[in-house]
N, C-alpha and C. Protein backbone atom coordinates (compact mmCIF):
# COMPACT_ATOMS: atom_id res chain seq x y z
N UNK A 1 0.82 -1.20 0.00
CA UNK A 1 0.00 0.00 0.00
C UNK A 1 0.86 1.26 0.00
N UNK A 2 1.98 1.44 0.85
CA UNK A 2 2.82 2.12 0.95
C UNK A 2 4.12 1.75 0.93
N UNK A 3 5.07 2.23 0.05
CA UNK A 3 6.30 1.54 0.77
C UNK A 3 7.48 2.83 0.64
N UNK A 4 8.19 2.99 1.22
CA UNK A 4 9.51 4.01 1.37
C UNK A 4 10.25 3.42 1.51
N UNK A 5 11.18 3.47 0.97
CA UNK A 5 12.75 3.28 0.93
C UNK A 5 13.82 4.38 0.70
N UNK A 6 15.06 4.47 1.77
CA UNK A 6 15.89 4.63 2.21
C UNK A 6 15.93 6.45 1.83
N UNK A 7 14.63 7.01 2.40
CA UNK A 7 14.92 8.67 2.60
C UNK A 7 15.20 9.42 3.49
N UNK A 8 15.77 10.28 3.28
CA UNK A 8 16.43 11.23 4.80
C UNK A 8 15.23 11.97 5.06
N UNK A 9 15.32 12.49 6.19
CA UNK A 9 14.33 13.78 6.43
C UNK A 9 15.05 14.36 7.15
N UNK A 10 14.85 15.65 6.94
CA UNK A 10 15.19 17.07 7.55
C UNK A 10 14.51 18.11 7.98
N UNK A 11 15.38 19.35 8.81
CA UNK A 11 14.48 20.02 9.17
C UNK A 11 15.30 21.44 8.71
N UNK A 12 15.25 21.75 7.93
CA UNK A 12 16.33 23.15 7.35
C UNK A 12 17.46 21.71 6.64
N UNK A 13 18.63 22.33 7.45
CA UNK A 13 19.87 21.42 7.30
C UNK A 13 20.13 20.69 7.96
N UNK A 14 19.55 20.46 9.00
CA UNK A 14 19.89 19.03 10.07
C UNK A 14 18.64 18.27 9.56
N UNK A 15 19.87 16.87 9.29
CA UNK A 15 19.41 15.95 9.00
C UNK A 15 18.35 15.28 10.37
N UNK A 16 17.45 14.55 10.60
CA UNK A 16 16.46 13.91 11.76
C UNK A 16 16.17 12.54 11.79
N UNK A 17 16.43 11.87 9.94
CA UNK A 17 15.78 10.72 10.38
C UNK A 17 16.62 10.07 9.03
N UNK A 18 17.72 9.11 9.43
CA UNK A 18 18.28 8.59 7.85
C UNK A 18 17.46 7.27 7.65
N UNK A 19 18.15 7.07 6.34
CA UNK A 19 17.49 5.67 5.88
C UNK A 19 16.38 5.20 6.26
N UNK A 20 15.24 5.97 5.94
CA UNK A 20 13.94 5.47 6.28
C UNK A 20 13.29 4.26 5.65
N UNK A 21 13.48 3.47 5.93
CA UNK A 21 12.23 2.32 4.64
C UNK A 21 11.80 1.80 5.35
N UNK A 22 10.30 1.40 4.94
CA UNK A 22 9.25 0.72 5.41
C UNK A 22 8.26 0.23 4.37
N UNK A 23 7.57 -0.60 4.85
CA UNK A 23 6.32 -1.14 3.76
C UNK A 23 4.72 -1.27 4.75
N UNK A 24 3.89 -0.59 4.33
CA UNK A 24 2.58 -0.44 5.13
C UNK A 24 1.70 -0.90 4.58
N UNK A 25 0.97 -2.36 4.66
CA UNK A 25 -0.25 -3.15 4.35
C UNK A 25 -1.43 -2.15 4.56
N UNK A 26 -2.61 -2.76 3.93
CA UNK A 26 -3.93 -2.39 4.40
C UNK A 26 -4.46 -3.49 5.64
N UNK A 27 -5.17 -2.25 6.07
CA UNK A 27 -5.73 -2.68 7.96
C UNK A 27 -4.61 -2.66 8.72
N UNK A 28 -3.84 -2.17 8.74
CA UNK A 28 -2.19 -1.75 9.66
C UNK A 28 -2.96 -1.10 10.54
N UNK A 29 -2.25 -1.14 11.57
CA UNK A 29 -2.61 -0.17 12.54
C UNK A 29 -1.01 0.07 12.92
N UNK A 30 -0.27 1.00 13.17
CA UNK A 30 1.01 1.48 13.58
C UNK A 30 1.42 2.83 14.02
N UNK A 31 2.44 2.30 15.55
CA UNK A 31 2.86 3.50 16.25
C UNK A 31 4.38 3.94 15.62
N UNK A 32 3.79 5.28 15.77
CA UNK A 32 5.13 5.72 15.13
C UNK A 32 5.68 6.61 16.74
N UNK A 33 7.03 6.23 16.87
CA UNK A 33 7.19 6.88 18.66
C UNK A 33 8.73 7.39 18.40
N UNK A 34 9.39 8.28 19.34
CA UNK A 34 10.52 9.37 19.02
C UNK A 34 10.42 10.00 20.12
N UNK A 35 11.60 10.61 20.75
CA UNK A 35 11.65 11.75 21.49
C UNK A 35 11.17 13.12 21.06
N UNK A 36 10.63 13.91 21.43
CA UNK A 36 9.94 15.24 20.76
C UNK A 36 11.42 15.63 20.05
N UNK A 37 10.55 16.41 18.28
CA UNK A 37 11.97 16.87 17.69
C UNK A 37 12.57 15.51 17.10
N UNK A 38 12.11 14.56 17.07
CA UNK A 38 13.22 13.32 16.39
C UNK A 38 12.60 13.52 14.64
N UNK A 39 11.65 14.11 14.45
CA UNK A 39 11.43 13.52 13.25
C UNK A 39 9.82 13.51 12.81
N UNK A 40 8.97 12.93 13.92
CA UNK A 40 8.30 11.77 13.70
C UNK A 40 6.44 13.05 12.95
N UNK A 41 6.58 14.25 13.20
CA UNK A 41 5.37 15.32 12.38
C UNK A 41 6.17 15.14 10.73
N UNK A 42 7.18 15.43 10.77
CA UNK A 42 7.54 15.86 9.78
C UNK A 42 7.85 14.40 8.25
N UNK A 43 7.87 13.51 9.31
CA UNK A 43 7.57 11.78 8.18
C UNK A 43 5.94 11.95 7.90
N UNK A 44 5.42 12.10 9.06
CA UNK A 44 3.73 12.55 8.65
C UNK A 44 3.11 12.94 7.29
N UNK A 45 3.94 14.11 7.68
CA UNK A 45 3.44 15.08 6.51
C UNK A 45 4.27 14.76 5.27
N UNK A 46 5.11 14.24 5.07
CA UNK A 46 6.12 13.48 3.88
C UNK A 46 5.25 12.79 3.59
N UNK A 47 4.83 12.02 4.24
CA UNK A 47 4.09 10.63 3.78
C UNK A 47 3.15 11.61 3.37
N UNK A 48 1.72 12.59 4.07
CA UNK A 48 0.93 13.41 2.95
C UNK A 48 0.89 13.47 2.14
N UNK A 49 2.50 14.59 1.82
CA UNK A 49 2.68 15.24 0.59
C UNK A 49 2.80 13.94 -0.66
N UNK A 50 3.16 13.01 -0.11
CA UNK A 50 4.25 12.26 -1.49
C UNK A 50 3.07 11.00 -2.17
N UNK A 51 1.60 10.76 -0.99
CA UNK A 51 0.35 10.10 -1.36
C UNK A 51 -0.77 11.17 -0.86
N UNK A 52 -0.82 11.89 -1.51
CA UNK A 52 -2.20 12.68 -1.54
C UNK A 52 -3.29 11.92 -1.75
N UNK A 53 -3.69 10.85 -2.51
CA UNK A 53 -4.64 10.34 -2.95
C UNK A 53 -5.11 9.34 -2.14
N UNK A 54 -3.79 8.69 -1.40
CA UNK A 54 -3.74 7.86 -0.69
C UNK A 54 -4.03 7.93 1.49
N UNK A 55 -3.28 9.18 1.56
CA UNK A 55 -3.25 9.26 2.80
C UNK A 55 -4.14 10.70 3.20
N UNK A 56 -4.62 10.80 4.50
CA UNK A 56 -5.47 11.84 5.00
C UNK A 56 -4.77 12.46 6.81
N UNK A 57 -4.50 13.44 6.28
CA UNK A 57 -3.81 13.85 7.16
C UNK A 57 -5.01 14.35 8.42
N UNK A 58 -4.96 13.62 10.13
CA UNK A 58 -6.26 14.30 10.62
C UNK A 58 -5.59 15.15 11.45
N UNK A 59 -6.40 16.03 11.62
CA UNK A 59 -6.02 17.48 12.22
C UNK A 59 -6.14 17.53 14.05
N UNK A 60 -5.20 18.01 14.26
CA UNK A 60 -5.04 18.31 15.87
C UNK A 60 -4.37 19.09 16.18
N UNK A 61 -4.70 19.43 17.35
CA UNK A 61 -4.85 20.77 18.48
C UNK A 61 -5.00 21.43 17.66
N UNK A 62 -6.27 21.45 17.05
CA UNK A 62 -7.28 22.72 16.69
C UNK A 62 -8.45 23.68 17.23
N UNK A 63 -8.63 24.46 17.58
CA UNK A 63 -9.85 24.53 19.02
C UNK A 63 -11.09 24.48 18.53
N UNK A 64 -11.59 24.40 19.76
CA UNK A 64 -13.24 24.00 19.32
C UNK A 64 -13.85 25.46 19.01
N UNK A 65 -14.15 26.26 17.49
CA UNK A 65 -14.51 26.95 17.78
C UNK A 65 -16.45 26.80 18.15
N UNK A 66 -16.70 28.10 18.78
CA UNK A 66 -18.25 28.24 19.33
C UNK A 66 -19.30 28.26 18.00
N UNK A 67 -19.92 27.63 18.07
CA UNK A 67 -21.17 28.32 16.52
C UNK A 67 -21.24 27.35 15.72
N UNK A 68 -20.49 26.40 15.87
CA UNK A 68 -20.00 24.75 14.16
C UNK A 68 -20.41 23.90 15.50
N UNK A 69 -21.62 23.27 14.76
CA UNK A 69 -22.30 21.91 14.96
C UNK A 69 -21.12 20.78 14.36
N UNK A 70 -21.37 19.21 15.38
CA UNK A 70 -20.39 18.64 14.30
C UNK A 70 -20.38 18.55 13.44
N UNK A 71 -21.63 18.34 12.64
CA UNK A 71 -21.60 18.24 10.78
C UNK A 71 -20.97 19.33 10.41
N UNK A 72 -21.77 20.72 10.71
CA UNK A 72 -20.48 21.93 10.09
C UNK A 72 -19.22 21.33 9.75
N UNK A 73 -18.30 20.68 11.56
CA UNK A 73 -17.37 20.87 11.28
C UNK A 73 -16.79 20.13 10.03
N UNK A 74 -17.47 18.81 9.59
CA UNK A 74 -17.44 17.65 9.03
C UNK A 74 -17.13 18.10 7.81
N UNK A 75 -18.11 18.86 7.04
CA UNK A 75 -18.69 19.41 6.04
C UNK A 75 -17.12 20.57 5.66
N UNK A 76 -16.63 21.25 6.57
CA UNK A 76 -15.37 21.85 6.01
C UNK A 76 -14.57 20.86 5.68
N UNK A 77 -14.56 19.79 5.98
CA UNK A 77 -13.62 18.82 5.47
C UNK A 77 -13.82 18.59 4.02
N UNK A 78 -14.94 18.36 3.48
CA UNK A 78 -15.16 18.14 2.00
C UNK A 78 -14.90 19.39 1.10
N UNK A 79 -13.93 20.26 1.24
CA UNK A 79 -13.44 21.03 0.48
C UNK A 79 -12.81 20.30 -0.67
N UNK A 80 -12.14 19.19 -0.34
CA UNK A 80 -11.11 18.58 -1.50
C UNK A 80 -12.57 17.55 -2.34
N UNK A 81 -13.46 17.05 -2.11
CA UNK A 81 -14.24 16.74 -2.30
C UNK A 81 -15.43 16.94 -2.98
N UNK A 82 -15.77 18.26 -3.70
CA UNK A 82 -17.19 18.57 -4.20
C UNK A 82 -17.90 18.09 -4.28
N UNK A 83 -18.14 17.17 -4.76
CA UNK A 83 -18.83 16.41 -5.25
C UNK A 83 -19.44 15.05 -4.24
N UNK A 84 -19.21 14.71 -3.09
CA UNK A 84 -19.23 13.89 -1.81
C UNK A 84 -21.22 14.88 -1.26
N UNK A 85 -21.83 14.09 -0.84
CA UNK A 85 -22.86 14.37 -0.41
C UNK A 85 -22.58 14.01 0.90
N UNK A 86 -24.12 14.49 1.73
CA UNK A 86 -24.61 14.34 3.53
C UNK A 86 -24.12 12.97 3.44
N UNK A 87 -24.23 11.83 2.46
CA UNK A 87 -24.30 10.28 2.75
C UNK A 87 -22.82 10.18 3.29
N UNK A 88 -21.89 10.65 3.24
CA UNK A 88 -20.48 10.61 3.81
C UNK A 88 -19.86 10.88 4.79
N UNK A 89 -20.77 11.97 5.24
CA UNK A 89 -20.98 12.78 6.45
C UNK A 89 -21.42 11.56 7.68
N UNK A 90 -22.83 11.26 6.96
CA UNK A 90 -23.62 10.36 8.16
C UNK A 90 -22.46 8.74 7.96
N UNK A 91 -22.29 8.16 7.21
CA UNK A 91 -21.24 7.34 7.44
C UNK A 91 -20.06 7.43 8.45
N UNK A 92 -19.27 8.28 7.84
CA UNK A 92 -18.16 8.27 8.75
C UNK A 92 -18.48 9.09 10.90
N UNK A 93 -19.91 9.47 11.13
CA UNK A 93 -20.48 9.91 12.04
C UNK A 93 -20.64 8.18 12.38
N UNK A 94 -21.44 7.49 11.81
CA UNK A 94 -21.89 6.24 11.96
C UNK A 94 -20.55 4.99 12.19
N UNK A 95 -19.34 5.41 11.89
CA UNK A 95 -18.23 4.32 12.23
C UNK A 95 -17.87 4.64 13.43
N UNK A 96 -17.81 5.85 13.93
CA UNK A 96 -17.22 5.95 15.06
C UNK A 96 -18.51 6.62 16.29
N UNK A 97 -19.59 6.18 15.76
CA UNK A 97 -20.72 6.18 16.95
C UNK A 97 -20.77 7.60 16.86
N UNK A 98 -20.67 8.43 16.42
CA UNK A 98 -20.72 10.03 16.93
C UNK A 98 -22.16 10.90 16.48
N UNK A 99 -23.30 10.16 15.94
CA UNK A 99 -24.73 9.92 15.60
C UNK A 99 -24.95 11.34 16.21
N UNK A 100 -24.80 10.96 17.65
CA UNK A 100 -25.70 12.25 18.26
C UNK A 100 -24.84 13.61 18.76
N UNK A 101 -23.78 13.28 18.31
CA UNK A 101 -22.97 14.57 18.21
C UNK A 101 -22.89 15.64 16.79
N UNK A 102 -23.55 14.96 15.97
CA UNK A 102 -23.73 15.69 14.57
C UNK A 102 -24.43 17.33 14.80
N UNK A 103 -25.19 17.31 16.05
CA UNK A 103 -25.82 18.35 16.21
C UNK A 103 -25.56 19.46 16.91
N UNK A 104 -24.75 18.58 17.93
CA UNK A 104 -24.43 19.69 18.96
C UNK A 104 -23.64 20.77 18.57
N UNK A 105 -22.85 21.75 19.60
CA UNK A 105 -21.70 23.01 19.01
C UNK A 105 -20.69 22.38 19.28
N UNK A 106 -19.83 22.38 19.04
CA UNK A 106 -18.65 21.65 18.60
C UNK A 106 -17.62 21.88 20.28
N UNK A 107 -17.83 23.50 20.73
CA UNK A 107 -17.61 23.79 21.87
C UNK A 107 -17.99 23.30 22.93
N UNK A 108 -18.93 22.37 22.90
CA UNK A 108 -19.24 21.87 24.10
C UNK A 108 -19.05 20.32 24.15
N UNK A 109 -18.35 20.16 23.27
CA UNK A 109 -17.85 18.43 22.99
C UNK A 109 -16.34 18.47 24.11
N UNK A 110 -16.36 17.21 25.12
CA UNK A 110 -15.04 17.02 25.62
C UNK A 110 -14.32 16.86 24.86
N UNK A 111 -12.91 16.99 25.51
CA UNK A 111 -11.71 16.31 24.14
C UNK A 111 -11.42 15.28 23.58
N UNK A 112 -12.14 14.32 24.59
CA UNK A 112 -12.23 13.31 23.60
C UNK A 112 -13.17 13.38 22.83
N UNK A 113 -14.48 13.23 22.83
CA UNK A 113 -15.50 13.34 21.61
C UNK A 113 -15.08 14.54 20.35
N UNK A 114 -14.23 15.69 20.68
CA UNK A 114 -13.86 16.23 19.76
C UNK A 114 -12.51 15.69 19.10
N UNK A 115 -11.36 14.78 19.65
CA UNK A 115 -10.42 14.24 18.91
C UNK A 115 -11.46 13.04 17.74
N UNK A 116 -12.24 12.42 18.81
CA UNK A 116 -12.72 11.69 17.48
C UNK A 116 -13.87 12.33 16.10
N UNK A 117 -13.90 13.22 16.56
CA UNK A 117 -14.70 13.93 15.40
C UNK A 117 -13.42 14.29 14.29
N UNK A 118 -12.50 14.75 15.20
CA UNK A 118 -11.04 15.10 13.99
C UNK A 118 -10.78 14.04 13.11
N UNK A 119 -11.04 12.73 13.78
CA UNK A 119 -10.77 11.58 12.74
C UNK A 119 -11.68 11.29 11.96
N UNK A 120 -13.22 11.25 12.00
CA UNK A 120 -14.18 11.75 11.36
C UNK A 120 -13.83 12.94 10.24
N UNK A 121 -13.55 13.58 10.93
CA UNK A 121 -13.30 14.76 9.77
C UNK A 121 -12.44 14.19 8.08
N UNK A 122 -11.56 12.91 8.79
CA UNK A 122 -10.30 12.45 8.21
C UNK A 122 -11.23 11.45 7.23
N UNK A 123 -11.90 10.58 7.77
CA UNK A 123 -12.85 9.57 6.95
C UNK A 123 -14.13 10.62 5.74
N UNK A 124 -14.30 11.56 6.37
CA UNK A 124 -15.28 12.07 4.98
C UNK A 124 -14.44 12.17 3.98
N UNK A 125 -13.05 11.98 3.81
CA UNK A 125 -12.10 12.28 2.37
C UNK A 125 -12.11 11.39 2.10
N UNK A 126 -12.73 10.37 2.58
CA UNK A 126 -12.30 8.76 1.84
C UNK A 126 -10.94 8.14 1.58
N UNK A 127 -9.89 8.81 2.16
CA UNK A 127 -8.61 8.27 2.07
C UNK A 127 -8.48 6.87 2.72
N UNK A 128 -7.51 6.10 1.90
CA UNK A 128 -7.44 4.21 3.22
C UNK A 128 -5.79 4.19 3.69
N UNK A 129 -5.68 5.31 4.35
CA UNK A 129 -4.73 5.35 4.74
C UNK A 129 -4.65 6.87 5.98
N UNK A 130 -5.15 6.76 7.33
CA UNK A 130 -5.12 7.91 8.09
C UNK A 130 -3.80 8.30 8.82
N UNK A 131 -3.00 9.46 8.94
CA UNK A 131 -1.99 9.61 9.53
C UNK A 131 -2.52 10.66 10.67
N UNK A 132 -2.29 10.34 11.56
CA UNK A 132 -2.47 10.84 12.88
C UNK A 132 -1.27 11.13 14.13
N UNK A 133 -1.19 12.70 14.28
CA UNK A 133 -0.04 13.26 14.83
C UNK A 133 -0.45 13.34 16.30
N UNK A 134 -0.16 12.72 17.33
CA UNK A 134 -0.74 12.63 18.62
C UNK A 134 -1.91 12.71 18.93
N UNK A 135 -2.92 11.68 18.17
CA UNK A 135 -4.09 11.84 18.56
C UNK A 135 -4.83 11.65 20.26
N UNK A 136 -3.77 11.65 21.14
CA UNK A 136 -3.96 10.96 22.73
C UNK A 136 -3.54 11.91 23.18
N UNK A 137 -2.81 13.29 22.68
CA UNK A 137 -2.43 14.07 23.49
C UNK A 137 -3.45 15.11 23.79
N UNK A 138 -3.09 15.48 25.89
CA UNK A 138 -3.90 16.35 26.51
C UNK A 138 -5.10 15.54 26.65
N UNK A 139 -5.36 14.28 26.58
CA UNK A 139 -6.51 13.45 26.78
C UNK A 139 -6.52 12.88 27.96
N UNK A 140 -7.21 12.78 29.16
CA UNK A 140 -7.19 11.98 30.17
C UNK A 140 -6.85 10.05 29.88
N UNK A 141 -7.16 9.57 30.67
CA UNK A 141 -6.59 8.23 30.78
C UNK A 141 -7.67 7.57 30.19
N UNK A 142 -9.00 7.76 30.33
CA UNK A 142 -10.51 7.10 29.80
C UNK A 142 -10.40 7.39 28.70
N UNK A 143 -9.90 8.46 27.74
CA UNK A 143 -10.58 8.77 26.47
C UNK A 143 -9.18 8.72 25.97
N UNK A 144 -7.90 8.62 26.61
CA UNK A 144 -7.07 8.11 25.87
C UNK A 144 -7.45 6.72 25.30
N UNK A 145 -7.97 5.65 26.17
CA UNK A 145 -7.94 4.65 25.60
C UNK A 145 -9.33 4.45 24.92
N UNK A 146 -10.35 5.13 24.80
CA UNK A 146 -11.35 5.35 23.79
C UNK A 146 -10.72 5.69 22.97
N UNK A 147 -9.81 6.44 22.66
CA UNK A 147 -9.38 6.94 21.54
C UNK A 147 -9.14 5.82 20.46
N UNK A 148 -7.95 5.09 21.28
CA UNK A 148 -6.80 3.90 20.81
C UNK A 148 -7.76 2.95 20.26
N UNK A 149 -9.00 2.48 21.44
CA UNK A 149 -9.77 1.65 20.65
C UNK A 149 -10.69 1.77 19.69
N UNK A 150 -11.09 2.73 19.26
CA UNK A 150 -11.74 3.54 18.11
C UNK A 150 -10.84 3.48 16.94
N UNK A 151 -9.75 3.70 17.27
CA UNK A 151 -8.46 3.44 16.07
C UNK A 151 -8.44 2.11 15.88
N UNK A 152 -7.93 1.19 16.78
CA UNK A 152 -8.21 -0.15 16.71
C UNK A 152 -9.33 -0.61 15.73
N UNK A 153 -10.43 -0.42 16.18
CA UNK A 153 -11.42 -1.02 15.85
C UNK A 153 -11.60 -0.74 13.87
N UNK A 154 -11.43 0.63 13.77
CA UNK A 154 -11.50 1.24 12.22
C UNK A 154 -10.56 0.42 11.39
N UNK A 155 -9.14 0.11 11.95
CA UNK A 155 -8.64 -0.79 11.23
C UNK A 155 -8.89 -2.35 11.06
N UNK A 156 -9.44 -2.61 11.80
CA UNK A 156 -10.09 -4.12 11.75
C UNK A 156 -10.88 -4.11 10.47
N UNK A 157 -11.62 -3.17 10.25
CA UNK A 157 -12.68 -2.95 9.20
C UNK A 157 -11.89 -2.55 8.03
N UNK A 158 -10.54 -2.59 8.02
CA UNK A 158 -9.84 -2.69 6.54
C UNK A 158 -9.22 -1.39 6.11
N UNK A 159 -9.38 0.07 7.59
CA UNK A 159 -8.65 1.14 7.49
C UNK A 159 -6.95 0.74 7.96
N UNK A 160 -6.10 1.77 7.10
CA UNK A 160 -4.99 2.04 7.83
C UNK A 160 -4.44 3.30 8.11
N UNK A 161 -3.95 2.95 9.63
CA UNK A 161 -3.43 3.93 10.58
C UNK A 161 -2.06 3.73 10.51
N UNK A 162 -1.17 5.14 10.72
CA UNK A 162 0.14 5.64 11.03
C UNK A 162 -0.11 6.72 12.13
N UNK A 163 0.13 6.45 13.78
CA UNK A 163 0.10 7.97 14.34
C UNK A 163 1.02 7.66 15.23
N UNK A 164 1.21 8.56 15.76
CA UNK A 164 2.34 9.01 16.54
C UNK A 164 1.91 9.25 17.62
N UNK A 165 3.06 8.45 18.74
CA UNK A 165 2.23 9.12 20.40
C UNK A 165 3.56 8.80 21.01
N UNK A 166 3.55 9.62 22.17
CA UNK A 166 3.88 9.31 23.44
C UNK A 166 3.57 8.16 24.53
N UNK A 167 2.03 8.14 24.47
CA UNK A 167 1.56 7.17 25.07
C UNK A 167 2.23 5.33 25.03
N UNK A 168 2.81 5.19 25.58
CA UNK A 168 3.90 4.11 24.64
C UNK A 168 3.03 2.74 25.48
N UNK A 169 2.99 2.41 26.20
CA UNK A 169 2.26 1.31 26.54
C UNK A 169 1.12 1.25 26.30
N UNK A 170 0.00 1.91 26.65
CA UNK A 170 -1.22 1.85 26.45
C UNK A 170 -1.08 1.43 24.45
N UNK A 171 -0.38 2.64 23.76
CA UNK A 171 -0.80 2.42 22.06
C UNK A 171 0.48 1.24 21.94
N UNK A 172 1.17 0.82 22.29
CA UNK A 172 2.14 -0.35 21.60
C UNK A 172 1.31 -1.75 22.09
N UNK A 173 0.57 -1.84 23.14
CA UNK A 173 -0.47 -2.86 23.36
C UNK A 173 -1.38 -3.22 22.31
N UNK A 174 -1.57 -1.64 21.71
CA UNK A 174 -3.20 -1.75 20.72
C UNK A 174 -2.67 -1.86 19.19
N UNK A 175 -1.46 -1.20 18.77
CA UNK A 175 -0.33 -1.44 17.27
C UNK A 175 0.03 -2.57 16.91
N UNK A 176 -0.18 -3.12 16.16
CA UNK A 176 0.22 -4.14 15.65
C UNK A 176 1.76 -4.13 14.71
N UNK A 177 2.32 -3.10 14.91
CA UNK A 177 3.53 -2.75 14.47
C UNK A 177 3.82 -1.65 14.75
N UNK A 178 5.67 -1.18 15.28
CA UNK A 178 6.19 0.10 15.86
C UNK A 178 7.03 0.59 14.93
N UNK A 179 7.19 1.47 14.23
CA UNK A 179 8.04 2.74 13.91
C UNK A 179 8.86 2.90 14.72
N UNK A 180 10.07 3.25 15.09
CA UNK A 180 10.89 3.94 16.04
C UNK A 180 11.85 4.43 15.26
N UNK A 181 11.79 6.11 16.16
CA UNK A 181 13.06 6.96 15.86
C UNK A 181 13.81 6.75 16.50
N UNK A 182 15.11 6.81 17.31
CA UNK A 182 16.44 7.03 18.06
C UNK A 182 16.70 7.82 17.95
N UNK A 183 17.24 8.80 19.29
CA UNK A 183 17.64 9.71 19.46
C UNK A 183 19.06 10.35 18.68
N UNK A 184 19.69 9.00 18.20
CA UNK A 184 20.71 9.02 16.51
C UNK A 184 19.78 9.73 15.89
N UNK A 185 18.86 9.44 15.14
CA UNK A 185 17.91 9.69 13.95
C UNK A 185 18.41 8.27 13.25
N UNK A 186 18.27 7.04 14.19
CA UNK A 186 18.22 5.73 13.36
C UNK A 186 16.56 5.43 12.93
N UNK A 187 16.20 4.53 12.45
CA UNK A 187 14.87 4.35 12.13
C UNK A 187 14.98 2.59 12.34
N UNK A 188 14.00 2.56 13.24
CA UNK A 188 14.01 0.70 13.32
C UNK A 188 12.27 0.53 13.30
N UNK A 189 11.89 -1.01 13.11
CA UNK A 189 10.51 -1.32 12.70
C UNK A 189 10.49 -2.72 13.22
N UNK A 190 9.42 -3.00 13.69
CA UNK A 190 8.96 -4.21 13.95
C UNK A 190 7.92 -4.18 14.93
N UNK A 191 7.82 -5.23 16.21
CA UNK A 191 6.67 -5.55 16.82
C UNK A 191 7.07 -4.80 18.03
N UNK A 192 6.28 -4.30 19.28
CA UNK A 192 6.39 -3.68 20.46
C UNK A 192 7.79 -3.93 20.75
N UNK A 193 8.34 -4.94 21.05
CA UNK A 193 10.09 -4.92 21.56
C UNK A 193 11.09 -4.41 20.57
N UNK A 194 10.52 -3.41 19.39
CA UNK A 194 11.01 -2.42 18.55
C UNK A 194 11.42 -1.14 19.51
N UNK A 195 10.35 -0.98 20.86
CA UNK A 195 10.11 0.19 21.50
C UNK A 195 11.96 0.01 22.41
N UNK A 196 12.00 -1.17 22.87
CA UNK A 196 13.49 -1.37 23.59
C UNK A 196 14.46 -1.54 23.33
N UNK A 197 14.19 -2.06 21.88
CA UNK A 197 15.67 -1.78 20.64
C UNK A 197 15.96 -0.41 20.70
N UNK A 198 15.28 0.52 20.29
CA UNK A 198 15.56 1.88 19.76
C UNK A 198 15.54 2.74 21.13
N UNK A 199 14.81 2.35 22.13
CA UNK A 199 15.34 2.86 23.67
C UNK A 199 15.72 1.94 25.13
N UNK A 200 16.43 1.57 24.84
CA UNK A 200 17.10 0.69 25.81
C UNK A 200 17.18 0.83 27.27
N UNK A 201 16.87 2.21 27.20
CA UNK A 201 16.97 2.77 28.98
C UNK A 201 15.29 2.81 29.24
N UNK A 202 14.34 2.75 28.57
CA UNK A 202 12.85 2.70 28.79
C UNK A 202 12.50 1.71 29.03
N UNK A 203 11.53 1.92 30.08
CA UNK A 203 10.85 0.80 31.03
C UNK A 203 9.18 1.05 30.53
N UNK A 204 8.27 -0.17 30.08
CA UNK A 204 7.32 -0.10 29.79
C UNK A 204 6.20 -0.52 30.46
């Protein structure tokens, strides 16, 4: 579905992340994890730019503004879209249970019910491939793991996920494959004991 081989990333002139390659199936679910600054927004948005067609970038720490019902907010999402009707809207409302949040103001949604509307937002583009930049962050401990399992669950149904967290136990429990940066800017891949290869002094 995806595959990269052996690219640098940078940030100006410092290099962040060498020899990147990887290969990403459909229904993946995968943590991508790094010390803040290793890299791991800026592979994100690489991966964006380089499958537009393919990948959907979902949006965070955006605020809730006052006055946008969730559909509003939904409905700015189909900018790239014209042509996408309400039937896309109520779908992707309908995968992730958010039915009766279509109505409310967007301001009065907790953070979690508003992170998962962001991923909502991500499914009205119809992309099969979601990249998600700390979708757990600033989330309490309950709706962190609502979160994770909402992600979980979307990929069972044949979506794939790439996001990035901190949260390292709770999301390397729920990933079925880890990304890791090193504080080198090495890049290693495989199953949760990827997390102790690439940090050796971390306790999980």
């Amino acid at each position: 579905m995806i595959d990269v081989s052996g690219i640098e990333l940078r940030y100006g002139e410092r290099v962040l992340v060498r020899d990147v390659s990887f290969h990403i199936g459909k229904g993946e679910f995968v943590l991508l994890c790094g010390p803040n600054g290793c890299g791991k927004s800026t592979l994100l948005r690489h991966l964006a730019k380089a499958y537009p067609r393919l990948c959907a970038m979902v949006p965070t720490r955006i605020p809730k503004v006052k006055g946008f019902t969730g559909r509003d907010f939904l409905r700015s999402s189909l900018f790239e879209e014209p042509h996408a009707g309400e039937e896309v809207i109520d779908k992707a409302l309908e995968a992730l249970a958010l039915e009766s949040l279509s109505g409310r103001d967007i301001s009065t949604l907790s953070d979690g019910e508003f992170q998962k509307l962001c991923i909502a937002s991500a499914l009205v583009r119809k992309r099969p491939v979601l990249l998600l930049d700390e979708p757990t962050a600033f989330l309490d401990a309950w709706n962190r793991i609502q979160v994770l399992d909402t992600l979980k669950q979307l990929c069972d149904g044949g979506l794939t996920i790439l996001f990035s967290s901190h949260d390292l136990h709770e999301s390397a429990a729920r990933a079925g494959r880890v990304f890791a940066i090193s504080p080198d800017g090495s890049f290693h891949t495989g199953g949760p004991e990827t997390i102790l290869k690439a940090f050796p002094d971390i306790a999980l």
